[in-house]
Protein backbone atom coordinates (compact mmCIF):
# COMPACT_ATOMS: atom_id res chain seq x y z
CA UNK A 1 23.00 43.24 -2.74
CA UNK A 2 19.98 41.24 -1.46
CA UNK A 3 19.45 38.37 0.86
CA UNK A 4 17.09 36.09 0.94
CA UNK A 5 15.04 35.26 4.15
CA UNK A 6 15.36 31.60 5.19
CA UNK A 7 12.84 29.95 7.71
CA UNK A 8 15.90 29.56 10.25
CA UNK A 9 16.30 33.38 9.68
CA UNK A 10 12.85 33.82 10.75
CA UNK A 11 13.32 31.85 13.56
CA UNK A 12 16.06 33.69 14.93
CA UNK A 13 18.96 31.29 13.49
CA UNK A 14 17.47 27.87 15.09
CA UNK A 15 15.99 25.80 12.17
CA UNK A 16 12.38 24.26 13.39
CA UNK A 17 12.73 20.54 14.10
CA UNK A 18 11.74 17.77 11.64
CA UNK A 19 8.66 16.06 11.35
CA UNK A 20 9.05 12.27 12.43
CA UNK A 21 8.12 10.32 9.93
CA UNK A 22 4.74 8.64 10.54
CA UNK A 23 4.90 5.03 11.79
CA UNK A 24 3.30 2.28 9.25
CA UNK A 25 0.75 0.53 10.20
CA UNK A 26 -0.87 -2.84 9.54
CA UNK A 27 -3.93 -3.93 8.17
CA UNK A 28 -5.01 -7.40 6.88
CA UNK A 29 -7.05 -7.36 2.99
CA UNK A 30 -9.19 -10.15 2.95
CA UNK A 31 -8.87 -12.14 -0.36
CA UNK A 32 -11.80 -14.76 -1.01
CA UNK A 33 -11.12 -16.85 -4.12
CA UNK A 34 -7.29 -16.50 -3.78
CA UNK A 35 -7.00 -19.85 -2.86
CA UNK A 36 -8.92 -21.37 -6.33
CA UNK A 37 -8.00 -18.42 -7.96
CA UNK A 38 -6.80 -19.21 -11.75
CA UNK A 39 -3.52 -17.90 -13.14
CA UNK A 40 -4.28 -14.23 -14.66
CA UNK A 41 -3.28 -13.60 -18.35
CA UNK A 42 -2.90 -16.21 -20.87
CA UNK A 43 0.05 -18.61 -22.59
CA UNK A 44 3.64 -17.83 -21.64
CA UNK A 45 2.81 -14.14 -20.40
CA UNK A 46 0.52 -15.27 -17.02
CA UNK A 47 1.30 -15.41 -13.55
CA UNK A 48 0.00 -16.63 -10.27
CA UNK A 49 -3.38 -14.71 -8.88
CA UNK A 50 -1.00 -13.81 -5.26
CA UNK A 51 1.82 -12.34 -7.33
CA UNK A 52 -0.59 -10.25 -9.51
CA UNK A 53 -2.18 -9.16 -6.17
CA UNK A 54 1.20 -8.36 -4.86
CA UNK A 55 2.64 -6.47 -7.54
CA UNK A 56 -0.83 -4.26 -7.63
CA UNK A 57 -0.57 -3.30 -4.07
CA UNK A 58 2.74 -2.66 -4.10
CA UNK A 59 2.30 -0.27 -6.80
CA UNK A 60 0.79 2.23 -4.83
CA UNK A 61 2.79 4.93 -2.61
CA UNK A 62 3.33 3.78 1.38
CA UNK A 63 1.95 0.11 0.45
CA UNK A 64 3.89 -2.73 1.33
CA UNK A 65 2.91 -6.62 0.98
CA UNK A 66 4.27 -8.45 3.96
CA UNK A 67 3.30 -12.12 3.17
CA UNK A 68 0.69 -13.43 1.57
CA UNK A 69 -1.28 -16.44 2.72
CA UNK A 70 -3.26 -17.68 -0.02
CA UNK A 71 -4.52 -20.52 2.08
CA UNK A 72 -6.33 -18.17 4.45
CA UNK A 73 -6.73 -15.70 1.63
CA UNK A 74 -5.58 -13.02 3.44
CA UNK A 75 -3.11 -10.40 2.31
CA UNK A 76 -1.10 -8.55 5.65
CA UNK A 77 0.00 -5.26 4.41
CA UNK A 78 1.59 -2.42 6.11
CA UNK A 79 0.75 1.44 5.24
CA UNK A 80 1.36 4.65 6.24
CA UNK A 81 -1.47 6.14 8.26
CA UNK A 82 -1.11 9.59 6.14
CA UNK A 83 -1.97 7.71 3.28
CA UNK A 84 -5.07 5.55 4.24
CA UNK A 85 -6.72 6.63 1.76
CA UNK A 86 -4.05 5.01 -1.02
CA UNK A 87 -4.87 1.76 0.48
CA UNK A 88 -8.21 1.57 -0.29
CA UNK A 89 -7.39 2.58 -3.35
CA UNK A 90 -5.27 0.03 -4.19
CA UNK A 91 -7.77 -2.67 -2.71
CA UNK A 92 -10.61 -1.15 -5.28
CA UNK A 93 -7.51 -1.83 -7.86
CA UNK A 94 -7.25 -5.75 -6.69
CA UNK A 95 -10.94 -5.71 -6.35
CA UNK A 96 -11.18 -4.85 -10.83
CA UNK A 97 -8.54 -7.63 -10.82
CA UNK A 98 -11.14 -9.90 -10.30
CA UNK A 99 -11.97 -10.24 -6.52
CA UNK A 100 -14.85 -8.15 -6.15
CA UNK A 101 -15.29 -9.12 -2.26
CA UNK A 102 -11.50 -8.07 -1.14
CA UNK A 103 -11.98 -5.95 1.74
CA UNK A 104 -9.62 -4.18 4.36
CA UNK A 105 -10.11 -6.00 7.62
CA UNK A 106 -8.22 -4.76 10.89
CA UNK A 107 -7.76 -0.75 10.37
């Protein structure tokens, strides 16, 4: 018969704590042209420039769209810190959307 060591065995029975999960945080993506912006795609199959911009960031892991305001053309998003890196990421993504100055403004 075998057994199998288990990290609470190693431990001496108590199982090691969890890991809280890391708090998002928020950053604002600065949109200029959203305003103006044209609808993307053509005939029945396009769609407004903001809900193009939304779907894309929220394609990407820990991203989420709060609400954007296309008047100010900014884009509040919240993210989890472990995954900075995803977010500008997904900003270089809305950037070859066509808004080629979107930047990440309050990280």
């Amino acid at each position: 018969m075998t057994t199998q060591t288990t990290p609470a065995a190693l431990s001496g029975g108590v199982p090691a704590p969890a890991t809280p999960p890391a708090v998002p945080v928020t950053a604002l993506i600065d949109l200029p042209g959203l305003r103006n912006a044209a609808p993307i795609g053509g005939g029945c199959c396009s769609l407004a420039a903001d809900d193009v911009v939304r779907d894309e960031l929220e394609s990407w892991p820990g991203v989420t769209v709060e609400k954007i305001d296309a008047e100010a053309e900014t884009v509040p998003v919240r993210y989890e810190p472990d995954r900075a890196d995803r977010l500008s990421d997904a900003v270089d993504a809305v950037r070859d959307l066509g808004f080629d100055q979107a930047g990440i403004r309050g990280r």
